[in-house]
PDB file of N, CA and C in Angstrom:
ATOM      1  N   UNK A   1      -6.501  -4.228 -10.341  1.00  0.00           N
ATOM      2  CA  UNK A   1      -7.425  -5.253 -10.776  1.00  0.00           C
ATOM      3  C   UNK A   1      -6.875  -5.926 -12.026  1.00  0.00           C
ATOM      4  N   UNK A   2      -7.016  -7.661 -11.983  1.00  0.00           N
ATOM      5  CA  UNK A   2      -6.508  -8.091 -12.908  1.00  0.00           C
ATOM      6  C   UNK A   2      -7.596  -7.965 -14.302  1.00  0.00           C
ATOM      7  N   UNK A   3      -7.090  -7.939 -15.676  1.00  0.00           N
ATOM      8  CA  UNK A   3      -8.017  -8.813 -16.590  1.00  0.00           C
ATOM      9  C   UNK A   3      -7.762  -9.691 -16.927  1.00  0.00           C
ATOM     10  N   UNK A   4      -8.548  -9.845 -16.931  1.00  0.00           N
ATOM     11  CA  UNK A   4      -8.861 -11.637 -17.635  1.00  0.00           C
ATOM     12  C   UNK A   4      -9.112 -11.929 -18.843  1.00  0.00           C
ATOM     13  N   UNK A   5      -7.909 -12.806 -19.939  1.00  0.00           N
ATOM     14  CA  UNK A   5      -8.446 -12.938 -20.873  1.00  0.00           C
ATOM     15  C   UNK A   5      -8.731 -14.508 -20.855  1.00  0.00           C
ATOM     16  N   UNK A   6      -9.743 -14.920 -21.745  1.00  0.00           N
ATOM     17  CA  UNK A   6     -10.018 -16.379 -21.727  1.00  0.00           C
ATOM     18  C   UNK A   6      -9.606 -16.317 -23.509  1.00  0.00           C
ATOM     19  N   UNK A   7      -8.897 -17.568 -23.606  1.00  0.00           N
ATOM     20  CA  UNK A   7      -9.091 -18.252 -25.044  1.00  0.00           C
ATOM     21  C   UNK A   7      -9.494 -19.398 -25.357  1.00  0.00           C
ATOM     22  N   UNK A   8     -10.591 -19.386 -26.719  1.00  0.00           N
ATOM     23  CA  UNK A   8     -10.938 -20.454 -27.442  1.00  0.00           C
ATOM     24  C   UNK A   8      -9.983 -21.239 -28.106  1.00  0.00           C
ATOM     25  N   UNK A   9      -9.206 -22.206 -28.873  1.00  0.00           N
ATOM     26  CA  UNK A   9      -8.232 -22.388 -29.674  1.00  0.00           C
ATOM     27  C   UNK A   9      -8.562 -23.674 -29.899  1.00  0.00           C
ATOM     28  N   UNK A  10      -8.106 -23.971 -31.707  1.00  0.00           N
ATOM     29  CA  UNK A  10      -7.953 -25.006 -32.343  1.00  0.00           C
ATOM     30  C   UNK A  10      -6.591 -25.631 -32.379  1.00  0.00           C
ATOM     31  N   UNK A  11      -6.034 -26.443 -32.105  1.00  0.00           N
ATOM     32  CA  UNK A  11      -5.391 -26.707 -32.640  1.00  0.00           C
ATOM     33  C   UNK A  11      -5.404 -27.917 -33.289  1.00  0.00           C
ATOM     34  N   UNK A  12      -4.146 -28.636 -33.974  1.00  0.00           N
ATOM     35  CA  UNK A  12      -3.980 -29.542 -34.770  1.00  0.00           C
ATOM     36  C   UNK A  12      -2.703 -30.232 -35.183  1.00  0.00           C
ATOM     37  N   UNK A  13      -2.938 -31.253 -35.575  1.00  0.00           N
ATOM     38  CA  UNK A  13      -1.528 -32.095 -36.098  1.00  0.00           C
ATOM     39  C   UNK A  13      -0.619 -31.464 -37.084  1.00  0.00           C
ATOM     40  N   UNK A  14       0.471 -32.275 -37.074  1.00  0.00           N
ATOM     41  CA  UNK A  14       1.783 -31.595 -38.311  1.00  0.00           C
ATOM     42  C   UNK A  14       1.092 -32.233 -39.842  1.00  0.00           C
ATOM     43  N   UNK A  15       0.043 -32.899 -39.832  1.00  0.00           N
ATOM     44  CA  UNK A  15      -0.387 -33.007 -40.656  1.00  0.00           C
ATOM     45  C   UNK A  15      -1.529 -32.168 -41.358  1.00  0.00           C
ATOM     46  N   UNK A  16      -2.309 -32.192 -39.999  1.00  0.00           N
ATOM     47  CA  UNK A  16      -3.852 -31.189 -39.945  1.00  0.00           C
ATOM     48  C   UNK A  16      -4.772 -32.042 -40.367  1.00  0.00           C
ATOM     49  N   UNK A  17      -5.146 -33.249 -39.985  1.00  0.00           N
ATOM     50  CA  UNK A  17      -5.947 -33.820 -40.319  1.00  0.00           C
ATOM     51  C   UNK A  17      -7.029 -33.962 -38.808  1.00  0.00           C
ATOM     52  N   UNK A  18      -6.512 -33.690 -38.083  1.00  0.00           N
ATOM     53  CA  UNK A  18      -7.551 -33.762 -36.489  1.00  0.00           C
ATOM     54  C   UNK A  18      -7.418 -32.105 -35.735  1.00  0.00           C
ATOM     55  N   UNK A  19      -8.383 -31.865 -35.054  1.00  0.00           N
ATOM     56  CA  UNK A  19      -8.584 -31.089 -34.976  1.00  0.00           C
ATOM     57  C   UNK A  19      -9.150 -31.128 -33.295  1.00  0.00           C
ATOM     58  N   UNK A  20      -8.336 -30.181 -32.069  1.00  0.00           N
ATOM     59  CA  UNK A  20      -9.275 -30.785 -30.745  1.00  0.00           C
ATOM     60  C   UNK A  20      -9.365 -28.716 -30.405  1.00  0.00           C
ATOM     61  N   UNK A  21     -10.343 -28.809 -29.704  1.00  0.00           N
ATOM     62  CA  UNK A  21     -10.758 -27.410 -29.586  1.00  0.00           C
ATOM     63  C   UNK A  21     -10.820 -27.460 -27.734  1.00  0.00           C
ATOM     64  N   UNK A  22     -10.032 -26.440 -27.508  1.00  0.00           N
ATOM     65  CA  UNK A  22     -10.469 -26.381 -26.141  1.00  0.00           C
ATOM     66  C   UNK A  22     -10.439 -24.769 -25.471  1.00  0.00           C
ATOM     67  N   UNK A  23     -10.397 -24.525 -24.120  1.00  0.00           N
ATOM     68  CA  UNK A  23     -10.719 -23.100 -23.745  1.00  0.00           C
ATOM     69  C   UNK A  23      -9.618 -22.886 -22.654  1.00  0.00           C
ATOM     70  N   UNK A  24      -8.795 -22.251 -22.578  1.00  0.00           N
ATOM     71  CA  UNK A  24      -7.949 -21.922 -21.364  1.00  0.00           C
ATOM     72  C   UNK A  24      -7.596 -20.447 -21.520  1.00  0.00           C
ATOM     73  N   UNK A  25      -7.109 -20.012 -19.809  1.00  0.00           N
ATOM     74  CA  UNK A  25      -6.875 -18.273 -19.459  1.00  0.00           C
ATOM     75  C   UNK A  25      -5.205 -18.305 -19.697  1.00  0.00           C
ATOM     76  N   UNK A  26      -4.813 -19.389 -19.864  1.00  0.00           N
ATOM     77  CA  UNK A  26      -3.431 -19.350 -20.090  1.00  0.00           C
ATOM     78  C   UNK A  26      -2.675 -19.988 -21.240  1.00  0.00           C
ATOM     79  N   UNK A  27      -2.794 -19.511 -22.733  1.00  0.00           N
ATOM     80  CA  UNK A  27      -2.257 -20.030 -23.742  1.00  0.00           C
ATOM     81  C   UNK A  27      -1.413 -20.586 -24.034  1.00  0.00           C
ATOM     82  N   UNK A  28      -0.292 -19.936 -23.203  1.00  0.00           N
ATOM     83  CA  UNK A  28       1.320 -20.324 -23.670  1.00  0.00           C
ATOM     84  C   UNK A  28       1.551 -21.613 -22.640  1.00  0.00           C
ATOM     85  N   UNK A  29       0.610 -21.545 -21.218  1.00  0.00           N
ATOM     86  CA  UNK A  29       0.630 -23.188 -20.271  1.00  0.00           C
ATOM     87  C   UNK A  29       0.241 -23.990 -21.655  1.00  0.00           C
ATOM     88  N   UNK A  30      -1.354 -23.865 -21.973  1.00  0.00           N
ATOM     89  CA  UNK A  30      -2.161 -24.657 -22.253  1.00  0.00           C
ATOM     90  C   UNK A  30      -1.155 -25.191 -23.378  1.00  0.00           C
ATOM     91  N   UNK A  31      -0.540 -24.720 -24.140  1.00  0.00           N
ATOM     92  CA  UNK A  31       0.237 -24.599 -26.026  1.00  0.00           C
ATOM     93  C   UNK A  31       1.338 -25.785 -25.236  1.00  0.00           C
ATOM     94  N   UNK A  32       2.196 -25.206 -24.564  1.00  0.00           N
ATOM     95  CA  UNK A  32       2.976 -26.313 -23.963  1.00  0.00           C
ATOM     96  C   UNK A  32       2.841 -27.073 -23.467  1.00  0.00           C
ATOM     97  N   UNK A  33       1.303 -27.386 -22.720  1.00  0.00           N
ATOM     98  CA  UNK A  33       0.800 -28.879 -22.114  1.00  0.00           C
ATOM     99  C   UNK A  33       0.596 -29.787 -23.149  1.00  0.00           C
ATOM    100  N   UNK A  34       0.174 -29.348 -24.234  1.00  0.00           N
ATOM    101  CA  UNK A  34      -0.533 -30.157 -24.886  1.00  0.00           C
ATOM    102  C   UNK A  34       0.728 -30.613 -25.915  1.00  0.00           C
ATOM    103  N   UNK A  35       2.060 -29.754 -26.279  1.00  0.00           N
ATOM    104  CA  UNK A  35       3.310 -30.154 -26.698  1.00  0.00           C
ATOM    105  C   UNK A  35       3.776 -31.421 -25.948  1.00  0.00           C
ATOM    106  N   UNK A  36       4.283 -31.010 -24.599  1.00  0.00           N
ATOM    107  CA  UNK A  36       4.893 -32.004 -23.180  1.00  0.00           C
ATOM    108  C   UNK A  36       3.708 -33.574 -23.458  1.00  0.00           C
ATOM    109  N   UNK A  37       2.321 -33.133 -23.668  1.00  0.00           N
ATOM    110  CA  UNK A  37       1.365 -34.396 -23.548  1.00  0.00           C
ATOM    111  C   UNK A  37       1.696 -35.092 -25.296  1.00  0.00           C
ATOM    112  N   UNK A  38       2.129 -35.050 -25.804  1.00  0.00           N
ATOM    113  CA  UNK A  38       2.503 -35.619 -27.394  1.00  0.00           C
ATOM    114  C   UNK A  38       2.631 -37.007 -26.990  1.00  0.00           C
ATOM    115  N   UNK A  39       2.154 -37.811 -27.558  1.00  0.00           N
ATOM    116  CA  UNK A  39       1.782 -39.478 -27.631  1.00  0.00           C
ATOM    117  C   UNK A  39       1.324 -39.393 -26.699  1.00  0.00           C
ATOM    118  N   UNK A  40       0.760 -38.700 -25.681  1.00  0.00           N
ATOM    119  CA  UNK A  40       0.146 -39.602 -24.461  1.00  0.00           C
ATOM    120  C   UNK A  40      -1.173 -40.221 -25.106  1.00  0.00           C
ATOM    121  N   UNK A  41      -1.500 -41.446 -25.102  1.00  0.00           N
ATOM    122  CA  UNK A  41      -2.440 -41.862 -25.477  1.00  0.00           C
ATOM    123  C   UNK A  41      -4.024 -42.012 -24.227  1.00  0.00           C
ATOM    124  N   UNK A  42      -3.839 -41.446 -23.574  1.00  0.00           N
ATOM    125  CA  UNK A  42      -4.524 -41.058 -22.427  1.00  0.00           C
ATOM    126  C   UNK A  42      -5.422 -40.032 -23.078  1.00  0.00           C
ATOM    127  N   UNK A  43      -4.739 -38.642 -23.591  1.00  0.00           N
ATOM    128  CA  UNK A  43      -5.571 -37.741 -23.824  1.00  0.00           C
ATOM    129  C   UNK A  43      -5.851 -37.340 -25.503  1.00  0.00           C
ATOM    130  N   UNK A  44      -7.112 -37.039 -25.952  1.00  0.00           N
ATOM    131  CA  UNK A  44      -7.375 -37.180 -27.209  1.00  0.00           C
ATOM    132  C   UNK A  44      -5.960 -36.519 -28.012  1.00  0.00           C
ATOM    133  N   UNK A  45      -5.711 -35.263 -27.720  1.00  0.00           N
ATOM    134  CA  UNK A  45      -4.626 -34.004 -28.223  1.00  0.00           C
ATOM    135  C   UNK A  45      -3.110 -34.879 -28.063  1.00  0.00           C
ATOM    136  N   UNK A  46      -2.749 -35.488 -26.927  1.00  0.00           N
ATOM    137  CA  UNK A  46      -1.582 -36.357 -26.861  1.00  0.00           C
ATOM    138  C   UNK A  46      -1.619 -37.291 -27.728  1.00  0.00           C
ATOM    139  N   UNK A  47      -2.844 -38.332 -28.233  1.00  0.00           N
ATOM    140  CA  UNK A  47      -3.010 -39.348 -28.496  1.00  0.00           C
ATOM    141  C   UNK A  47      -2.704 -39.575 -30.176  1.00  0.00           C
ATOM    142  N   UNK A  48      -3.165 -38.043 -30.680  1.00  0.00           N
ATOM    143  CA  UNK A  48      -3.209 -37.401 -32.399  1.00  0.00           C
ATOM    144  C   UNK A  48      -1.969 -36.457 -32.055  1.00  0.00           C
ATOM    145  N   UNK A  49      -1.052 -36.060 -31.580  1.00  0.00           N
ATOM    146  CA  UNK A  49       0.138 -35.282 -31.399  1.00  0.00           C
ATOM    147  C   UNK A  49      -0.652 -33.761 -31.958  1.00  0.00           C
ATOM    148  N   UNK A  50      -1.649 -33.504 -31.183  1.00  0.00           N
ATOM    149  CA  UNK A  50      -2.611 -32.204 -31.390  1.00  0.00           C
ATOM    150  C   UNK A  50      -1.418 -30.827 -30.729  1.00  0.00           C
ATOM    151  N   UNK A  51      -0.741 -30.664 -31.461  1.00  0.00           N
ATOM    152  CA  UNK A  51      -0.114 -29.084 -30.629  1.00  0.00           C
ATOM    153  C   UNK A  51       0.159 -28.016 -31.265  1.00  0.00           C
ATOM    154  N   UNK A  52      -0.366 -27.898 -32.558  1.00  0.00           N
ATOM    155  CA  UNK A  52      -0.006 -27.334 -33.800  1.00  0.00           C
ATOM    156  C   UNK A  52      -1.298 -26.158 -33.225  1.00  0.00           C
ATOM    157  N   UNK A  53      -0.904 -25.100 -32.676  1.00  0.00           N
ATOM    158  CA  UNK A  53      -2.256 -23.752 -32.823  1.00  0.00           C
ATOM    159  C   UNK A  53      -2.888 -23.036 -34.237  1.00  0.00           C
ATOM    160  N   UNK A  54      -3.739 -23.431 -34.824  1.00  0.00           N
ATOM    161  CA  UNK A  54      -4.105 -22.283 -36.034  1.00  0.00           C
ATOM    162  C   UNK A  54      -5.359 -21.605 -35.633  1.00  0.00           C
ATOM    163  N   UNK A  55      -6.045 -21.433 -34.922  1.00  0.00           N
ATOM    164  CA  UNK A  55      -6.876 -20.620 -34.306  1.00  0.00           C
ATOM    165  C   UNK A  55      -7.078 -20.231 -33.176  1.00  0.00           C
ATOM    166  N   UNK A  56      -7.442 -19.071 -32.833  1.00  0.00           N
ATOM    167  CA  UNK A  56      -7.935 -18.609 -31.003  1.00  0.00           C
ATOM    168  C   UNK A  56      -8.748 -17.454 -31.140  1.00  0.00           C
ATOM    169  N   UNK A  57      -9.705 -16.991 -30.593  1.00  0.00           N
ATOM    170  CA  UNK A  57     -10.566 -15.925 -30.292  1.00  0.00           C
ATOM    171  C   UNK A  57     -10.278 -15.834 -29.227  1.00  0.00           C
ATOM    172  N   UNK A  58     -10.396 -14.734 -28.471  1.00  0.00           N
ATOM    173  CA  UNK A  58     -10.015 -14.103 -26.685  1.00  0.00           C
ATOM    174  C   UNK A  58     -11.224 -13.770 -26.589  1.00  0.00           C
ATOM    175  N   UNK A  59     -11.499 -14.206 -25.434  1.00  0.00           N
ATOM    176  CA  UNK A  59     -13.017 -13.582 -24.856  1.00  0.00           C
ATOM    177  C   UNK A  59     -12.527 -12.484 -22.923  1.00  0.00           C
ATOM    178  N   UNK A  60     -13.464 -12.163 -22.825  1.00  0.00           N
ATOM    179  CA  UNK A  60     -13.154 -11.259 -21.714  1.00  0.00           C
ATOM    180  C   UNK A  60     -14.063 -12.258 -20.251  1.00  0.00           C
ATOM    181  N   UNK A  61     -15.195 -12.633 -20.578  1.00  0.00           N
ATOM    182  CA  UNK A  61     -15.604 -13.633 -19.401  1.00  0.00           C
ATOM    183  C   UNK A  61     -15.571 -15.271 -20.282  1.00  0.00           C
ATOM    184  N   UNK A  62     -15.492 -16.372 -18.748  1.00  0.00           N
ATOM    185  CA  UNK A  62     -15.309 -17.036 -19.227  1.00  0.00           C
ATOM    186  C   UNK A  62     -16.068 -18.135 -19.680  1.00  0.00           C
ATOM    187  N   UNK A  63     -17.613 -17.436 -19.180  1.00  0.00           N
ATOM    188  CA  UNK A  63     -19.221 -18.428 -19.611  1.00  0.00           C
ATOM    189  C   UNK A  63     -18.778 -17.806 -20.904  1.00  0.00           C
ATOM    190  N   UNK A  64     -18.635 -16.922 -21.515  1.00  0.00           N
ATOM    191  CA  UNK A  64     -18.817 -16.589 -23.318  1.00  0.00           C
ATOM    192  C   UNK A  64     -17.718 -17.789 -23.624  1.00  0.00           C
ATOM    193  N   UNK A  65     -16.469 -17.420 -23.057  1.00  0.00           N
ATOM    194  CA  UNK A  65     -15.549 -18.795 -24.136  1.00  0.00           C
ATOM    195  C   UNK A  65     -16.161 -19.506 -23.897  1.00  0.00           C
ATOM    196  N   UNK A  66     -16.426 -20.082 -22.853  1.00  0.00           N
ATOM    197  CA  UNK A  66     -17.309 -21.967 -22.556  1.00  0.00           C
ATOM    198  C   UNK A  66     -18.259 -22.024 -23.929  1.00  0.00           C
ATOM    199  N   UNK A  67     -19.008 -21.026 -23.844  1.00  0.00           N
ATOM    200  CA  UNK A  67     -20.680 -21.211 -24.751  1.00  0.00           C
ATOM    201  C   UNK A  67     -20.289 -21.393 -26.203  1.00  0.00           C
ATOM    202  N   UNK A  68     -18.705 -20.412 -26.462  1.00  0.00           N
ATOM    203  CA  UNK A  68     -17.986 -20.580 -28.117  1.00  0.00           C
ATOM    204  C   UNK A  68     -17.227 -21.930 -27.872  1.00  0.00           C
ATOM    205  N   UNK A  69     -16.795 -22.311 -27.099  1.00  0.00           N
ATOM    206  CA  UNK A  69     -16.149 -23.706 -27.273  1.00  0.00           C
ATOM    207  C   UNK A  69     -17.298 -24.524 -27.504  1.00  0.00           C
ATOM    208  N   UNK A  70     -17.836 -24.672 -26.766  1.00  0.00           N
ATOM    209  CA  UNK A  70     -18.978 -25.888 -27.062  1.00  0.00           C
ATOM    210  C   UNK A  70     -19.631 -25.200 -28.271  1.00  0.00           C
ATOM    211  N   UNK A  71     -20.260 -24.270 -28.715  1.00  0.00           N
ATOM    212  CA  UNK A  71     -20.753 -24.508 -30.194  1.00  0.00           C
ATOM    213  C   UNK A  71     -19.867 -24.721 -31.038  1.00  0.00           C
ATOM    214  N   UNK A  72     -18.879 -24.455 -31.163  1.00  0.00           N
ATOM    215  CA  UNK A  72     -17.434 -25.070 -32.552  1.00  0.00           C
ATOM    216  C   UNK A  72     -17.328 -26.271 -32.440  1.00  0.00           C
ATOM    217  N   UNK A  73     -17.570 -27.019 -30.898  1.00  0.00           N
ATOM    218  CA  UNK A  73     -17.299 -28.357 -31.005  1.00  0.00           C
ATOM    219  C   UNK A  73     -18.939 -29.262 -31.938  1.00  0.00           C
ATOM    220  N   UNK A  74     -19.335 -28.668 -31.941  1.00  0.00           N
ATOM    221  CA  UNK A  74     -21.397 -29.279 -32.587  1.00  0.00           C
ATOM    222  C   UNK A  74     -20.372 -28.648 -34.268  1.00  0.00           C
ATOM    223  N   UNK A  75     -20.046 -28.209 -34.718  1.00  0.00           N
ATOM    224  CA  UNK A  75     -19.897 -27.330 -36.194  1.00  0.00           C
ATOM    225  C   UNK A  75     -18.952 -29.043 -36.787  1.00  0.00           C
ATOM    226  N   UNK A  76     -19.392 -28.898 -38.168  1.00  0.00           N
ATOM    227  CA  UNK A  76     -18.635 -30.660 -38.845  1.00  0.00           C
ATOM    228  C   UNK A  76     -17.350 -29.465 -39.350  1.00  0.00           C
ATOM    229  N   UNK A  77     -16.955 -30.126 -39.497  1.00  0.00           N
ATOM    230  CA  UNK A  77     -15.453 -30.424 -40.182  1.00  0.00           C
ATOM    231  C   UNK A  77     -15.286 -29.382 -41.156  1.00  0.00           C
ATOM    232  N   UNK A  78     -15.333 -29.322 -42.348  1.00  0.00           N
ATOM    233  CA  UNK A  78     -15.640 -28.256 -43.532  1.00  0.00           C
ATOM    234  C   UNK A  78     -16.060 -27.109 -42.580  1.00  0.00           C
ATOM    235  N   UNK A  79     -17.197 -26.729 -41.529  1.00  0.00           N
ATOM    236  CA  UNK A  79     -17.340 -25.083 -41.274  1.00  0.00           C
ATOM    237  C   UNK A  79     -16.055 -25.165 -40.203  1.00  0.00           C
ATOM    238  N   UNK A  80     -15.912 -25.434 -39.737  1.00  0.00           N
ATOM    239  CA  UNK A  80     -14.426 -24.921 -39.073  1.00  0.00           C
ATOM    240  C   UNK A  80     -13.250 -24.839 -39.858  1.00  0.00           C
ATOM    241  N   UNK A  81     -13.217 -25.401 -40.893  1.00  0.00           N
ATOM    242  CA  UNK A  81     -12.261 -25.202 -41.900  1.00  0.00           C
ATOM    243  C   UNK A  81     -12.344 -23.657 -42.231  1.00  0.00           C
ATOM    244  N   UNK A  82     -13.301 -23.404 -42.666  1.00  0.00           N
ATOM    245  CA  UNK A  82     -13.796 -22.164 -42.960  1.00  0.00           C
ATOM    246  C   UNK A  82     -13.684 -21.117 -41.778  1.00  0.00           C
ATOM    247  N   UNK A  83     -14.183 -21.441 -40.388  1.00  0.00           N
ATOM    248  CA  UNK A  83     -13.495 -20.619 -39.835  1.00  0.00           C
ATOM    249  C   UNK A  83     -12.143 -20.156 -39.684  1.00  0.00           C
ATOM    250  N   UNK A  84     -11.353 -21.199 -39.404  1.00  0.00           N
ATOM    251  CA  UNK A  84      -9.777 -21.141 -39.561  1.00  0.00           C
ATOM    252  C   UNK A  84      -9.491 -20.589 -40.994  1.00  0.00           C
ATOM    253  N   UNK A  85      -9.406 -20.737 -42.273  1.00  0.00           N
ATOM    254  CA  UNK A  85      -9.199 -19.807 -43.420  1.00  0.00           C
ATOM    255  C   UNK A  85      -9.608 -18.754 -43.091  1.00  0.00           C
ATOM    256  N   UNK A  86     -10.711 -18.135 -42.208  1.00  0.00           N
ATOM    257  CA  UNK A  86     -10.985 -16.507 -42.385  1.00  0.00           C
ATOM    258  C   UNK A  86     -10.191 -15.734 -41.856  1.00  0.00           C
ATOM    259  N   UNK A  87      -9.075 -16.535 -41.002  1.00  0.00           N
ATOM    260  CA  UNK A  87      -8.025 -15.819 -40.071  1.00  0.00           C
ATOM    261  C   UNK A  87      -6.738 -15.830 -40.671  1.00  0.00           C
ATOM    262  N   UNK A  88      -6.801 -17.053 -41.103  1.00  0.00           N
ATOM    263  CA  UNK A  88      -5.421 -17.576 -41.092  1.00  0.00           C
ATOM    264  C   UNK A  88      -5.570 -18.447 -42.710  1.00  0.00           C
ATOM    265  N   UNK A  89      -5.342 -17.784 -43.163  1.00  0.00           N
ATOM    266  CA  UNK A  89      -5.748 -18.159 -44.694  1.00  0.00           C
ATOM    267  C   UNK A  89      -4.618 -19.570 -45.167  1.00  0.00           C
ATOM    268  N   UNK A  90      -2.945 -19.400 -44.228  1.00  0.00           N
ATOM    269  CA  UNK A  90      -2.154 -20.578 -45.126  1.00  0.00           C
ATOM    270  C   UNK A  90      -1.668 -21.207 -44.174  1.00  0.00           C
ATOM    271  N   UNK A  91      -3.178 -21.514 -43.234  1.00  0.00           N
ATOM    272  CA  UNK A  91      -3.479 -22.809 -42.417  1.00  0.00           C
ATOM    273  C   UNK A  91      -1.987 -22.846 -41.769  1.00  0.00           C
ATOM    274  N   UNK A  92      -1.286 -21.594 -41.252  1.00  0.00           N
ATOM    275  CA  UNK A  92       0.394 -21.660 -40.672  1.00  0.00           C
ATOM    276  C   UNK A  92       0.028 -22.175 -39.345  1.00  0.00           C
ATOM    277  N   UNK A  93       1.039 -22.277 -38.890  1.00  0.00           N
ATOM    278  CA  UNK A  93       1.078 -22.901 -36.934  1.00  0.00           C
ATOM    279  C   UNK A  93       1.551 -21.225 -36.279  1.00  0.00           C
ATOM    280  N   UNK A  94       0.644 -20.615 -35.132  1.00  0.00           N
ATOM    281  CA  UNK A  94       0.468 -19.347 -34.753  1.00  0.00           C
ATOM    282  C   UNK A  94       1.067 -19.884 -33.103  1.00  0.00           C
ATOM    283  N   UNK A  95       1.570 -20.915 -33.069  1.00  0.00           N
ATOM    284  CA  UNK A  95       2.067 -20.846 -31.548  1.00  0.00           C
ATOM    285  C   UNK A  95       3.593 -19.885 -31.622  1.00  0.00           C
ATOM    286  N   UNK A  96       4.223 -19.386 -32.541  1.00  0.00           N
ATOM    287  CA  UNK A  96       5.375 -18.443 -32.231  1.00  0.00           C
ATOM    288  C   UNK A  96       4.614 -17.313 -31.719  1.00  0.00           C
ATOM    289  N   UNK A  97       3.376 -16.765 -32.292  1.00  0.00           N
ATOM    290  CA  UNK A  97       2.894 -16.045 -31.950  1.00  0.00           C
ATOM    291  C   UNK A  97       2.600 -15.629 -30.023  1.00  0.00           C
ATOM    292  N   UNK A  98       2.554 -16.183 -29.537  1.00  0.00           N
ATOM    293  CA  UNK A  98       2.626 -16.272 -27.731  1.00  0.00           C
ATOM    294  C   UNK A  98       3.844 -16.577 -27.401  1.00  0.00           C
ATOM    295  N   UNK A  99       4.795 -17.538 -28.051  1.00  0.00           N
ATOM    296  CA  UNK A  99       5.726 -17.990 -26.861  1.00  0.00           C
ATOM    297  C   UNK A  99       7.092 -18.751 -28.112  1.00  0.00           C
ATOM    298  N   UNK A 100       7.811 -18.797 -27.985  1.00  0.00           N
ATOM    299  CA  UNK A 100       9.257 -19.381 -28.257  1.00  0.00           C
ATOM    300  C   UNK A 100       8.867 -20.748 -28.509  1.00  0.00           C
ATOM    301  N   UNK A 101       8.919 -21.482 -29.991  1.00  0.00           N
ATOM    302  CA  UNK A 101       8.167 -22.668 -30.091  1.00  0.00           C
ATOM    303  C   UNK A 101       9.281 -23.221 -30.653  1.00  0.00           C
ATOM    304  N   UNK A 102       9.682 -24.261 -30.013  1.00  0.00           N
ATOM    305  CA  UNK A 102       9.115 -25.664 -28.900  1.00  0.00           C
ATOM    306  C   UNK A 102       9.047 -25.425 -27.965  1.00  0.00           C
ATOM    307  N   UNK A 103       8.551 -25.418 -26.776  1.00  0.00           N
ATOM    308  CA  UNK A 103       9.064 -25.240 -25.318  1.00  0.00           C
ATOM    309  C   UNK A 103       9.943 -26.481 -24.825  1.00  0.00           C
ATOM    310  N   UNK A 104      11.101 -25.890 -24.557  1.00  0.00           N
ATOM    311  CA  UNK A 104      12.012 -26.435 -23.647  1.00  0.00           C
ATOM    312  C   UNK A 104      12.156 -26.973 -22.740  1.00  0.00           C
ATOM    313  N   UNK A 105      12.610 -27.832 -21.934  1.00  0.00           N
ATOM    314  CA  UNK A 105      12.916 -28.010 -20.561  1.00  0.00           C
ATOM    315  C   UNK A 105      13.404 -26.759 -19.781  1.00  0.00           C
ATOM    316  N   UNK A 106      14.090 -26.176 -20.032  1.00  0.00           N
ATOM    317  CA  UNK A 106      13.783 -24.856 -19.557  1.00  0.00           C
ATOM    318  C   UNK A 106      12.820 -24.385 -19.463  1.00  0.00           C
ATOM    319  N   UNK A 107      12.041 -24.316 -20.569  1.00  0.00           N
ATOM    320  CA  UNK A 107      10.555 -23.553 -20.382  1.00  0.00           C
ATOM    321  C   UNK A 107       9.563 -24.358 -19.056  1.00  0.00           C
ATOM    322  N   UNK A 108       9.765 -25.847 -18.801  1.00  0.00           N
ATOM    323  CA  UNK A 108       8.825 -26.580 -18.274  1.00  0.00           C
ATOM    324  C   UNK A 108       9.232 -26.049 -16.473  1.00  0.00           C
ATOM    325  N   UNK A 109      10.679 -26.093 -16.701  1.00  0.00           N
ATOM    326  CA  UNK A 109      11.351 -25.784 -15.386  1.00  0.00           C
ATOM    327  C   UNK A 109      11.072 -24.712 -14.769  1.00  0.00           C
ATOM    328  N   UNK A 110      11.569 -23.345 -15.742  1.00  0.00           N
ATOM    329  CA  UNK A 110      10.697 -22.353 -15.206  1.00  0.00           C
ATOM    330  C   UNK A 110       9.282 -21.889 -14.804  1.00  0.00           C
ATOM    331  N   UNK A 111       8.557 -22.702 -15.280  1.00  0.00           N
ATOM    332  CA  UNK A 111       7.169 -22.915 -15.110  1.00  0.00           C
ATOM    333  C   UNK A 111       6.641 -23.530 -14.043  1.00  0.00           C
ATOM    334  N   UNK A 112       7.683 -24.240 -13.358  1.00  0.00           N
ATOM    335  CA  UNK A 112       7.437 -25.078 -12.092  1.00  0.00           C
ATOM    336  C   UNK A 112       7.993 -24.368 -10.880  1.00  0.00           C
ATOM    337  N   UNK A 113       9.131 -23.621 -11.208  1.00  0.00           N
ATOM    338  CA  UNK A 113       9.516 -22.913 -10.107  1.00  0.00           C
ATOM    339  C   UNK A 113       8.721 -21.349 -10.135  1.00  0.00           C
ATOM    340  N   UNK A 114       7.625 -21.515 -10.608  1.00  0.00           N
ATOM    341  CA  UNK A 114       6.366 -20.039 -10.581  1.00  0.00           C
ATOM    342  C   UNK A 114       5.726 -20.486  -9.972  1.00  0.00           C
ATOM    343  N   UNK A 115       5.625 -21.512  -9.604  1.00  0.00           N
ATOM    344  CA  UNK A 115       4.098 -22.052  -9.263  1.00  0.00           C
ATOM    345  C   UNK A 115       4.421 -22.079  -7.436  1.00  0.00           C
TER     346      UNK A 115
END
């Protein structure tokens, strides 16, 4: 039997001035989609070059992440600040943390021949 982890995650610009919150079972896809999507002006995270990770909580089902994503997204600006300092106090980028950061064309390649 598999488990399942679900994650919440913030991430943010090389600046840190925007902030897009979303929920996926696969971090290191989701971390590199949203790298590969940089300028797409299509999607909010492409549009602000959102790929910078400084937060994630793991949940075990995935109505609990849904119910924590959507309340962080209602929270202003300043309390999520505050959340992110309680973890991660010098606001660092935690995507080495999962996976080899930047992802590569290699990385995208191998990722396509899994599927």
């Amino acid at each position: 039997m598999r488990i399942h982890q679900y994650y919440v995650y913030i991430i943010t610009n090389s600046r840190k001035t925007v902030y897009y919150i979303g929920v996926t079972n696969n971090i290191e896809q989701r971390l590199a989609d949203h790298y590969f999507n940089r300028g797409d002006r299509k999607t909010f995270a492409g549009r602000y070059y959102c790929f910078y990770l400084v937060y994630y909580e793991i949940f075990k089902y995935v109505d609990k992440a849904i119910l924590r994503e959507t309340e962080l997204k209602t929270w202003k600006r300043s309390r999520k600040d505050l959340l992110i300092l309680d973890k991660n106090l010098t606001l660092g980028f935690l995507n080495n943390k999962f996976m080899d950061w930047p992802p590569g064309e290699l990385w995208r390649r191998k990722q396509k021949e899994e599927q």
